[in-house]
N, C-alpha and C. Protein backbone atom coordinates (compact mmCIF):
# COMPACT_ATOMS: atom_id res chain seq x y z
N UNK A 1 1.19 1.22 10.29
CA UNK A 1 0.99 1.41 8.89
C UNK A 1 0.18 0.26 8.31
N UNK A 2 -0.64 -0.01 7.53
CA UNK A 2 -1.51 -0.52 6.98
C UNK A 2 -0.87 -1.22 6.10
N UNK A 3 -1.52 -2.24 5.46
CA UNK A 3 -1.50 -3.42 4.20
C UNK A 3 -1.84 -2.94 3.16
N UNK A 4 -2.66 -1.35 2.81
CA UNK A 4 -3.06 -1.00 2.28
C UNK A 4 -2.34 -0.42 0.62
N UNK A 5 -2.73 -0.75 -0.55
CA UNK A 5 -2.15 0.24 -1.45
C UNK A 5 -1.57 1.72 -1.37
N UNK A 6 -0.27 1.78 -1.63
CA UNK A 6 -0.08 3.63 -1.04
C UNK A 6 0.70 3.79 -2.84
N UNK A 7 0.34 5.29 -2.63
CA UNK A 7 0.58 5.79 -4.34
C UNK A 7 1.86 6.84 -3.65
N UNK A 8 2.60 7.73 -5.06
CA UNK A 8 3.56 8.40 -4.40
C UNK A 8 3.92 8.65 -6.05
N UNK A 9 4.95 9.84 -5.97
CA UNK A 9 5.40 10.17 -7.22
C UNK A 9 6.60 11.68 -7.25
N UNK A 10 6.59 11.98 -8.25
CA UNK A 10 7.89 13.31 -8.27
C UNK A 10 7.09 14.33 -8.33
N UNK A 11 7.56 15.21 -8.26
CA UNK A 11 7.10 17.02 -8.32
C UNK A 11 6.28 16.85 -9.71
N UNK A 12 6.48 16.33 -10.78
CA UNK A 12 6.19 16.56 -12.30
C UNK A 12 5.41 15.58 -12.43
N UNK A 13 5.05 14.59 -11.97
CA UNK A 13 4.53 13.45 -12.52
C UNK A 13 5.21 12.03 -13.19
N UNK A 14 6.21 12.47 -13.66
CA UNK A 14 6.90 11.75 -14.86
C UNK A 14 7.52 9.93 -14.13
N UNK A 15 7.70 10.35 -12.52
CA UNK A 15 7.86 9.03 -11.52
C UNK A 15 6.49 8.98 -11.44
N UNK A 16 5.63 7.64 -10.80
CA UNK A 16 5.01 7.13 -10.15
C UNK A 16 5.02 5.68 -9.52
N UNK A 17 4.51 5.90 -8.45
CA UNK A 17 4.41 4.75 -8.00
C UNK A 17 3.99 3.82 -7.37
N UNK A 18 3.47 2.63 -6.65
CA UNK A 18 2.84 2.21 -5.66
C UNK A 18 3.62 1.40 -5.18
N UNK A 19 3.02 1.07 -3.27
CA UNK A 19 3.75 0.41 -2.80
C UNK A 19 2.42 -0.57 -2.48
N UNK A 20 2.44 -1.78 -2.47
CA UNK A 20 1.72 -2.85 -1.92
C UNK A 20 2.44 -3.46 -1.06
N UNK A 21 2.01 -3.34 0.38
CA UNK A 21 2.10 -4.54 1.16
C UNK A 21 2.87 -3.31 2.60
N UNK A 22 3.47 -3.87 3.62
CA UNK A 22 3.44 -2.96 4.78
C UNK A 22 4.92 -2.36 4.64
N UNK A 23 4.62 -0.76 5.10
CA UNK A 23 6.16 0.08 4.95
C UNK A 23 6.81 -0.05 6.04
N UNK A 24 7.85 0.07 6.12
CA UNK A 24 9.05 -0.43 7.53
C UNK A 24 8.83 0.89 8.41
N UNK A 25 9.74 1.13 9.02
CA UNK A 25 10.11 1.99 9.95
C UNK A 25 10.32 3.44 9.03
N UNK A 26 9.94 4.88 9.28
CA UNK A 26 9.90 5.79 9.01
C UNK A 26 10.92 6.34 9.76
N UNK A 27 12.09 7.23 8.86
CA UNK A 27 13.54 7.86 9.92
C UNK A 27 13.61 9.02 8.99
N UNK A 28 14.91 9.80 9.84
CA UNK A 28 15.29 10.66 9.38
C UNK A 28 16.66 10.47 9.36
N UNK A 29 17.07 11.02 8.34
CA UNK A 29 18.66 10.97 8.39
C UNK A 29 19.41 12.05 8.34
N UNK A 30 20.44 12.32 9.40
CA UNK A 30 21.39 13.52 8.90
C UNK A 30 22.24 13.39 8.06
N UNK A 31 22.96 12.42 7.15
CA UNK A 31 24.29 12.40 6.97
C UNK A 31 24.31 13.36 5.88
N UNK A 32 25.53 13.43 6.01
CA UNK A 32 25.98 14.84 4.56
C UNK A 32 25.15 14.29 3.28
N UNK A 33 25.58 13.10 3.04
CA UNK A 33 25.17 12.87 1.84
C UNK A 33 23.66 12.88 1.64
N UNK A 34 22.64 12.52 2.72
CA UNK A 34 20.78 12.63 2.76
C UNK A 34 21.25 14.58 2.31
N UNK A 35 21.88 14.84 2.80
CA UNK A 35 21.55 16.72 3.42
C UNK A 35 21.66 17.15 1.95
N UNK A 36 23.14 16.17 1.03
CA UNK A 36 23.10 17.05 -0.22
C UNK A 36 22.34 16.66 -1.45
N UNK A 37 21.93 15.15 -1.20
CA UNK A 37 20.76 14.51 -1.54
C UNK A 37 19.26 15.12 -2.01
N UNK A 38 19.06 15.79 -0.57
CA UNK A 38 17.60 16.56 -0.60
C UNK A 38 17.70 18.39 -0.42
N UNK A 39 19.16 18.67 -0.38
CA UNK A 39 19.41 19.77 -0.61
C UNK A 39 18.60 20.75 0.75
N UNK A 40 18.84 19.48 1.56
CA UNK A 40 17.67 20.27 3.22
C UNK A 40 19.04 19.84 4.32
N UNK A 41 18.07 19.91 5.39
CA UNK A 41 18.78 19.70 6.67
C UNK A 41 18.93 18.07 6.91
N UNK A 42 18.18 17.39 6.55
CA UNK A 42 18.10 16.13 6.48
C UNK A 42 17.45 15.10 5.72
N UNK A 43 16.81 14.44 5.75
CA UNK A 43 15.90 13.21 4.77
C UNK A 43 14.96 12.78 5.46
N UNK A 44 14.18 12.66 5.42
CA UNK A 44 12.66 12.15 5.55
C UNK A 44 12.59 10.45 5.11
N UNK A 45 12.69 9.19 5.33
CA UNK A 45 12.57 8.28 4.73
C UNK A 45 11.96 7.15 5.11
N UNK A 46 11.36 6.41 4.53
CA UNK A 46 10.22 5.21 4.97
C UNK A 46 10.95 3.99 4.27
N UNK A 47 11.30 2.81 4.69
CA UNK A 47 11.40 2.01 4.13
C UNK A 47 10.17 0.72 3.43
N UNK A 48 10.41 0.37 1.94
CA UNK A 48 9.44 -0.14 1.72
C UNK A 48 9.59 -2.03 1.57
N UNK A 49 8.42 -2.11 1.30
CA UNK A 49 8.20 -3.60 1.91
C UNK A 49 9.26 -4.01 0.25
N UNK A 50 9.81 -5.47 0.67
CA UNK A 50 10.47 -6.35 -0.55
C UNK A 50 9.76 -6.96 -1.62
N UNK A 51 10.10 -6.28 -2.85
CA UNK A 51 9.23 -6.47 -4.05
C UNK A 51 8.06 -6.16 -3.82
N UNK A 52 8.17 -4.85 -3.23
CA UNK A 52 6.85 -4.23 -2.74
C UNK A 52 6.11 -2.86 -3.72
N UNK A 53 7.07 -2.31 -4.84
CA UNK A 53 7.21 -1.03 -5.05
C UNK A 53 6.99 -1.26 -6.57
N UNK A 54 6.30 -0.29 -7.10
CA UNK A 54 5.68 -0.78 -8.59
C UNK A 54 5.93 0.43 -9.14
N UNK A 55 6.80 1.02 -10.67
CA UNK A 55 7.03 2.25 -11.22
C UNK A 55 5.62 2.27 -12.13
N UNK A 56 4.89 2.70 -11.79
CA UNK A 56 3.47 3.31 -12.80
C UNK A 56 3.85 3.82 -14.38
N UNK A 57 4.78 4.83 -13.71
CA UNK A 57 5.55 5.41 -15.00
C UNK A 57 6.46 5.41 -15.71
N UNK A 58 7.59 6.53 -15.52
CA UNK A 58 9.10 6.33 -15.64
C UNK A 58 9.56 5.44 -14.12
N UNK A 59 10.80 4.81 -14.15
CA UNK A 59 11.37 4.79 -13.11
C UNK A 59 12.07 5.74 -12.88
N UNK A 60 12.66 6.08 -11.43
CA UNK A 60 13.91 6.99 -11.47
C UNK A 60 15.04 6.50 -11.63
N UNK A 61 16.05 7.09 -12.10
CA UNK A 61 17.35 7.00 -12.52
C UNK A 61 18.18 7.37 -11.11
N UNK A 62 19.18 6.63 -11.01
CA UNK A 62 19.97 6.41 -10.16
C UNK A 62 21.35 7.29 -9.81
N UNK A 63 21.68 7.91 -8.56
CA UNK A 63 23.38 8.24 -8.58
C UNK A 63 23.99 7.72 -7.46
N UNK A 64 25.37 6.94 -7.99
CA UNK A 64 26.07 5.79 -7.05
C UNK A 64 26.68 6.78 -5.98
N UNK A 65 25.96 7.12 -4.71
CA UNK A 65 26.73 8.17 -3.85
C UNK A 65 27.70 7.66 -3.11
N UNK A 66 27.97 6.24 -2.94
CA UNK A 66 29.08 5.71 -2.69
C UNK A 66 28.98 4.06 -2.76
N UNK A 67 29.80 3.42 -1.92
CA UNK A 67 30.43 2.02 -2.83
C UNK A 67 28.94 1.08 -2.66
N UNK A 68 28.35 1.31 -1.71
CA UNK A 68 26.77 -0.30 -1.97
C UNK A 68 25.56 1.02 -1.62
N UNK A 69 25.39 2.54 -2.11
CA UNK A 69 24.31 3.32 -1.75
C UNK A 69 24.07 4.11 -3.48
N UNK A 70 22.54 3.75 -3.71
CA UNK A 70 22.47 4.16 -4.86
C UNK A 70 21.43 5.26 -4.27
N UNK A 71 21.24 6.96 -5.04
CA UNK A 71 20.02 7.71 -4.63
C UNK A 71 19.14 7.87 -5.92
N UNK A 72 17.90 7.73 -5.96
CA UNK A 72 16.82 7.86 -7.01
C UNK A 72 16.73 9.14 -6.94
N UNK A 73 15.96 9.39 -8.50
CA UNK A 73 15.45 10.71 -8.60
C UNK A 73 14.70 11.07 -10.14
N UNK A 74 13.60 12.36 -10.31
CA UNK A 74 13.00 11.86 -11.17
C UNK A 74 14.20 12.65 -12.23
N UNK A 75 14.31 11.96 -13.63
CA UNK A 75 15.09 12.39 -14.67
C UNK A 75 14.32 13.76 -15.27
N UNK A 76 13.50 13.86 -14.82
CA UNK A 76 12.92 15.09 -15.89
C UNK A 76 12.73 16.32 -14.67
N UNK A 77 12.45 15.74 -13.48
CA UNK A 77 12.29 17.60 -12.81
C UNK A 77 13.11 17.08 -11.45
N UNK A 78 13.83 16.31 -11.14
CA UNK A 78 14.88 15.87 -10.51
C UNK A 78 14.68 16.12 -8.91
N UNK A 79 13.84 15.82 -8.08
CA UNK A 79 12.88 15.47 -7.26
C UNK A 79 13.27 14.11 -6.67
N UNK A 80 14.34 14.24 -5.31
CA UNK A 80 15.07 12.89 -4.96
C UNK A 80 13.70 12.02 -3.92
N UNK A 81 13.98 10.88 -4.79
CA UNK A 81 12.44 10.23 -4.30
C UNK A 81 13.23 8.44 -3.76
N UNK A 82 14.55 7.98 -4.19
CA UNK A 82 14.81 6.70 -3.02
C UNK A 82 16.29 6.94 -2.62
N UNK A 83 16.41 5.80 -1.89
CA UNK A 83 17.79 5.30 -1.16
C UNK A 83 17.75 3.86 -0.98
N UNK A 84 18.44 3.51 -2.10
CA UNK A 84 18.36 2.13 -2.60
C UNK A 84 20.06 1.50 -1.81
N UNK A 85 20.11 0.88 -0.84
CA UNK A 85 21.26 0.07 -0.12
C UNK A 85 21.26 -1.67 -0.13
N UNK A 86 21.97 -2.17 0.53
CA UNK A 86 22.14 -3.89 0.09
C UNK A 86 20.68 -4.28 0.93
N UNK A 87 20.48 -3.83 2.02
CA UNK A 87 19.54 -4.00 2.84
C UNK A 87 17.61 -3.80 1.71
N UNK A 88 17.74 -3.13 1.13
CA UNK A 88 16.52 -2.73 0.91
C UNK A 88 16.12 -1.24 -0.07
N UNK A 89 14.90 -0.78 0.20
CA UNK A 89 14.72 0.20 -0.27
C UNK A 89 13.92 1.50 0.36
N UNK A 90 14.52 2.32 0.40
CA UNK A 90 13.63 3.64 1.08
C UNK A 90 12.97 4.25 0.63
N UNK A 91 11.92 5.00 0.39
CA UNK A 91 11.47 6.17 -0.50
C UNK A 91 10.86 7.84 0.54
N UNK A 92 11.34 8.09 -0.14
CA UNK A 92 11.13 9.63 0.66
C UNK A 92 10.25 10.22 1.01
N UNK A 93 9.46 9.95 2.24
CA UNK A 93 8.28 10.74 2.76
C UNK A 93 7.33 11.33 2.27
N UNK A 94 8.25 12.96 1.82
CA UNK A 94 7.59 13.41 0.69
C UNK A 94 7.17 13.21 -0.44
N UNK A 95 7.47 12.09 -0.83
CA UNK A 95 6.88 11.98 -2.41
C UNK A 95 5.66 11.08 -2.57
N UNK A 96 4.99 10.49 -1.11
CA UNK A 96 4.06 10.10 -0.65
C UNK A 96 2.35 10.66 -1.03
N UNK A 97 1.84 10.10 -1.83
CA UNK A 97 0.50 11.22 -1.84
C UNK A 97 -0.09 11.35 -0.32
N UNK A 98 -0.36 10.60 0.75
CA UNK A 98 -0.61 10.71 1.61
C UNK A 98 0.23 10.56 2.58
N UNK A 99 0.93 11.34 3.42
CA UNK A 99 2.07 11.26 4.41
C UNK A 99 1.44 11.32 5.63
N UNK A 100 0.52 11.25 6.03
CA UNK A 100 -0.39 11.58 7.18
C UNK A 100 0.36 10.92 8.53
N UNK A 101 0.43 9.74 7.93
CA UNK A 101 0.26 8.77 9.34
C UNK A 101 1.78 8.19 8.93
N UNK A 102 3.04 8.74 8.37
CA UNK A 102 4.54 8.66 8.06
C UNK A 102 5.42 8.89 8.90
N UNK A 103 4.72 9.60 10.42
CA UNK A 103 6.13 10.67 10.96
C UNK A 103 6.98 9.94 11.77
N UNK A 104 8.51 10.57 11.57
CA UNK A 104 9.58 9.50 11.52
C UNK A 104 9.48 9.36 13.05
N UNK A 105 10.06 7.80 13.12
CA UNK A 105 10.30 6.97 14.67
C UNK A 105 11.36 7.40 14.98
N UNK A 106 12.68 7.50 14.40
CA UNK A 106 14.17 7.32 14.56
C UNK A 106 15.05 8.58 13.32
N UNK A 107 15.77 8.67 14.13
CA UNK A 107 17.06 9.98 13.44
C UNK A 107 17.82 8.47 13.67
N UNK A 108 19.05 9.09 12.68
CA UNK A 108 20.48 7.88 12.31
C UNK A 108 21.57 9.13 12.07
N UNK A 109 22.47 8.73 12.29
CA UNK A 109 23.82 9.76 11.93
C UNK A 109 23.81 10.72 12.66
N UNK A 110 23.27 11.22 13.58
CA UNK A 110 23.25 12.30 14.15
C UNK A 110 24.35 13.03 14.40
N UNK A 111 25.21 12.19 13.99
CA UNK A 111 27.30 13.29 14.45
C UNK A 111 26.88 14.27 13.54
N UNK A 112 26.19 14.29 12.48
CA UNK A 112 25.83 14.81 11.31
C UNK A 112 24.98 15.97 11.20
N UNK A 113 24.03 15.55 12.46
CA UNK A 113 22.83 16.34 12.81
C UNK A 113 23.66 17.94 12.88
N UNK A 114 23.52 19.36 12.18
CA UNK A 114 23.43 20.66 11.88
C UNK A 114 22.53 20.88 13.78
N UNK A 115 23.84 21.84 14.57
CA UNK A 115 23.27 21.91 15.59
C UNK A 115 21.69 22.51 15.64
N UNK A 116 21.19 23.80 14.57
CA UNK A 116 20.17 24.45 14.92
C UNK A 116 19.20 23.69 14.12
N UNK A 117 19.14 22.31 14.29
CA UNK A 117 17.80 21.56 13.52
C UNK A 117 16.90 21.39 14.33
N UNK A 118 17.09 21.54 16.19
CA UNK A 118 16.00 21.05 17.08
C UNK A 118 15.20 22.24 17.34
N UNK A 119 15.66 23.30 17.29
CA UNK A 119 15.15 24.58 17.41
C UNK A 119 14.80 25.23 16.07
N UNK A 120 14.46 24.82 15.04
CA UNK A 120 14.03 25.21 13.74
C UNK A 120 12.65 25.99 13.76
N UNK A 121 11.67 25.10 14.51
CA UNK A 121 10.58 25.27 14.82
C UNK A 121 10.46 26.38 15.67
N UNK A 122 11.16 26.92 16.53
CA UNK A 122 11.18 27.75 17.63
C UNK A 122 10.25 29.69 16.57
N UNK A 123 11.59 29.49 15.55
CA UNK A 123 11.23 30.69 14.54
C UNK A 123 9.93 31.17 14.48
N UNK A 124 10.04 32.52 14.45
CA UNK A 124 8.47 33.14 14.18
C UNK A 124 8.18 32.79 13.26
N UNK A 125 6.74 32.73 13.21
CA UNK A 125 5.86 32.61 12.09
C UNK A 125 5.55 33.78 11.46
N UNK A 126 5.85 33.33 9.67
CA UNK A 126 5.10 34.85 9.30
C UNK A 126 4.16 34.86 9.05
N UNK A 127 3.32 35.86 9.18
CA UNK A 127 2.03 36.29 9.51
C UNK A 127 1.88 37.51 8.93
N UNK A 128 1.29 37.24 7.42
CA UNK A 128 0.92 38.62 6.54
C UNK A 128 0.22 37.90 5.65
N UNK A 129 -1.33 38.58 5.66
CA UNK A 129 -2.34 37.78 5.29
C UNK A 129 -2.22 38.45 3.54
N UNK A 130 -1.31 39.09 3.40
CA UNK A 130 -1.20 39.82 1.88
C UNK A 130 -0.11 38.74 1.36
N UNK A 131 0.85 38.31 1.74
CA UNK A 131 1.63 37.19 1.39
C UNK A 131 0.77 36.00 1.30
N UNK A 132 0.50 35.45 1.87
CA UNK A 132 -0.76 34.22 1.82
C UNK A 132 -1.41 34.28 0.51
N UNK A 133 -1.95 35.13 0.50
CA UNK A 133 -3.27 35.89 -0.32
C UNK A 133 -2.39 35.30 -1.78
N UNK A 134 -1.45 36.17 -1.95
CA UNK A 134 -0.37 35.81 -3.24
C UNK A 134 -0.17 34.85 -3.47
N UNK A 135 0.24 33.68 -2.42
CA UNK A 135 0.61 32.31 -2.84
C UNK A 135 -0.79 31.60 -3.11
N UNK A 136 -1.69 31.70 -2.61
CA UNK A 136 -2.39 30.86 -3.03
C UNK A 136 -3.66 31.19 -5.02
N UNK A 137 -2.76 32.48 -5.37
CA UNK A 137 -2.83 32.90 -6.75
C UNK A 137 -2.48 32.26 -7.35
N UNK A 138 -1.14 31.63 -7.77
CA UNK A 138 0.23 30.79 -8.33
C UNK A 138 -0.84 30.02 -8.70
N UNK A 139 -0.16 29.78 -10.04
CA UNK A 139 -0.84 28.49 -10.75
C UNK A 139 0.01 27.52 -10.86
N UNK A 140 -0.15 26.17 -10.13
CA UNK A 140 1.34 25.68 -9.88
C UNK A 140 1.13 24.28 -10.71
N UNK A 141 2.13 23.87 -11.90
CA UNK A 141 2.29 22.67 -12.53
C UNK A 141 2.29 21.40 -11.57
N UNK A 142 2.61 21.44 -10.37
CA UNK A 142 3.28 20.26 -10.03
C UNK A 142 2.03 18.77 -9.94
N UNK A 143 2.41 18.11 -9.98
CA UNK A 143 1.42 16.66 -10.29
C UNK A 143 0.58 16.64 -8.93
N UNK A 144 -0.77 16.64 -9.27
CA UNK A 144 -1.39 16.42 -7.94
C UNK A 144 -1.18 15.04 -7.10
N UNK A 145 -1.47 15.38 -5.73
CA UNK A 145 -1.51 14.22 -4.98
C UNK A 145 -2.38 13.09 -4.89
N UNK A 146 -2.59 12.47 -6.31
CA UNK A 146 -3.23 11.31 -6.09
C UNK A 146 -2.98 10.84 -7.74
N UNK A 147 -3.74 9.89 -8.06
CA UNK A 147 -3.13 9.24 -9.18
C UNK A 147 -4.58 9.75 -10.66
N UNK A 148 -3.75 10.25 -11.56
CA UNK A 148 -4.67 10.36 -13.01
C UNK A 148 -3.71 10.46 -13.89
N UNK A 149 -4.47 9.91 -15.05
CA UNK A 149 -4.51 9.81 -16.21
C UNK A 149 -3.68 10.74 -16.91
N UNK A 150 -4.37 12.37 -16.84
CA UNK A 150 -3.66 13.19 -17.08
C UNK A 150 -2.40 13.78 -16.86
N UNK A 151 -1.73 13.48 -17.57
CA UNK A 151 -0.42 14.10 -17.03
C UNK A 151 0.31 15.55 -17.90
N UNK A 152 -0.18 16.49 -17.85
CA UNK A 152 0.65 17.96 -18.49
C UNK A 152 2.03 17.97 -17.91
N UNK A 153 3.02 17.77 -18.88
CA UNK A 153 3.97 17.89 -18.72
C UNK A 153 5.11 19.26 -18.96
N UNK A 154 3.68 20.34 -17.85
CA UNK A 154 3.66 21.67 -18.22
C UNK A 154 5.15 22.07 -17.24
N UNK A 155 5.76 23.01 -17.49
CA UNK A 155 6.47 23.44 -16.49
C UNK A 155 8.20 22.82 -16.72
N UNK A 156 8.43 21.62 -17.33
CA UNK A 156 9.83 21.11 -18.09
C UNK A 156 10.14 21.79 -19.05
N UNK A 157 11.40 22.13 -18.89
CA UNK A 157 12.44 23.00 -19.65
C UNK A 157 13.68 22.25 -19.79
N UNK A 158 13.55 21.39 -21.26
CA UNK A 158 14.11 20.20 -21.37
C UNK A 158 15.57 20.70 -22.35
C-alpha cells in the first residue's frame, strides 16, 4: 500500500474522508458483531495509519458494541464505515473510493465464520441481459467515488 493520499466516504456523501500516510493490514472479520455491524456475512476492514484519518465532512457517530469496541457509521444514510478499538482504527474497505489494491491478507474469529462463506462464490451466475439492461437505467443518488464539491443530498428521508 502506498504513502499516498486515499479518499473514502458513506453511501450519501454526508461522511468523508482521507487517510494520509500508510494503511495497515487489510482483514476480514467473522464475529457476530462485524456480521450484525455490516448486516453481511462478515467485514471487510483495513486498518489506518495513527492520526492518519481526516473527516472532510460530517464525522460518523459512534455505537459502543461492547466494553473498549466503538462501530462508526454515517448519521444520515447509516452506512457502517469504522471499528474504532484501544489498539487503533479500522475503516471499511468499502467505503474506500478506490479499493483496488485492499484485498484482505487475514480472516480473525473464524469460530464465527457461517459454514457456506467459502463456497459463496461457487453459485451460478445470473445471466439475463434484460436484467442488466434495467439496472443500469436506475438513477442512483449515492455519492460518487471520488471527491466534489457537490453534494445533493438527494435520496434522505429525514
Amino acid at each position: 500500500m502506498s504513502d499516498s493520499v486515499r479518499t473514502g466516504g458513506c453511501q450519501c456523501g454526508a461522511v468523508r474522508f482521507r487517510v494520509h500516510g500508510k494503511l495497515g493490514r487489510p482483514s476480514i472479520c467473522h464475529c457476530r458483531m462485524c456480521q450484525k455491524q455490516f448486516g453481511s456475512f462478515f467485514s471487510a476492514l483495513v486498518t489506518a495509519p495513527e492520526d492518519g484519518v481526516e473527516w472532510t465532512r460530517e464525522e460518523p457517530r459512534y455505537f459502543q458494541s461492547s466494553v473498549n469496541i466503538d462501530r462508526g457509521f454515517c448519521p444520515r444514510c447509516g452506512t457502517p464505515l469504522t471499528y474504532r478499538h484501544p489498539g487503533g482504527l479500522e475503516i471499511a474497505i468499502g467505503a474506500f473510493d478506490d479499493r483496488s489494491d485492499l484485498a484482505p491478507k487475514i480472516q480473525v474469529n473464524c469460530a464465527s465464520r457461517l459454514p457456506w462463506v467459502e463456497t459463496i462464490f461457487e453459485a451460478r451466475v445470473h445471466e439475463d441481459a434484460g436484467y442488466y439492461s434495467r439496472q443500469e437505467a436506475i438513477i442512483s443518488f449515492q455519492h460518487p467515488d471520488h471527491e466534489t464539491e457537490a453534494w445533493p443530498a438527494q435520496g434522505l428521508r429525514l
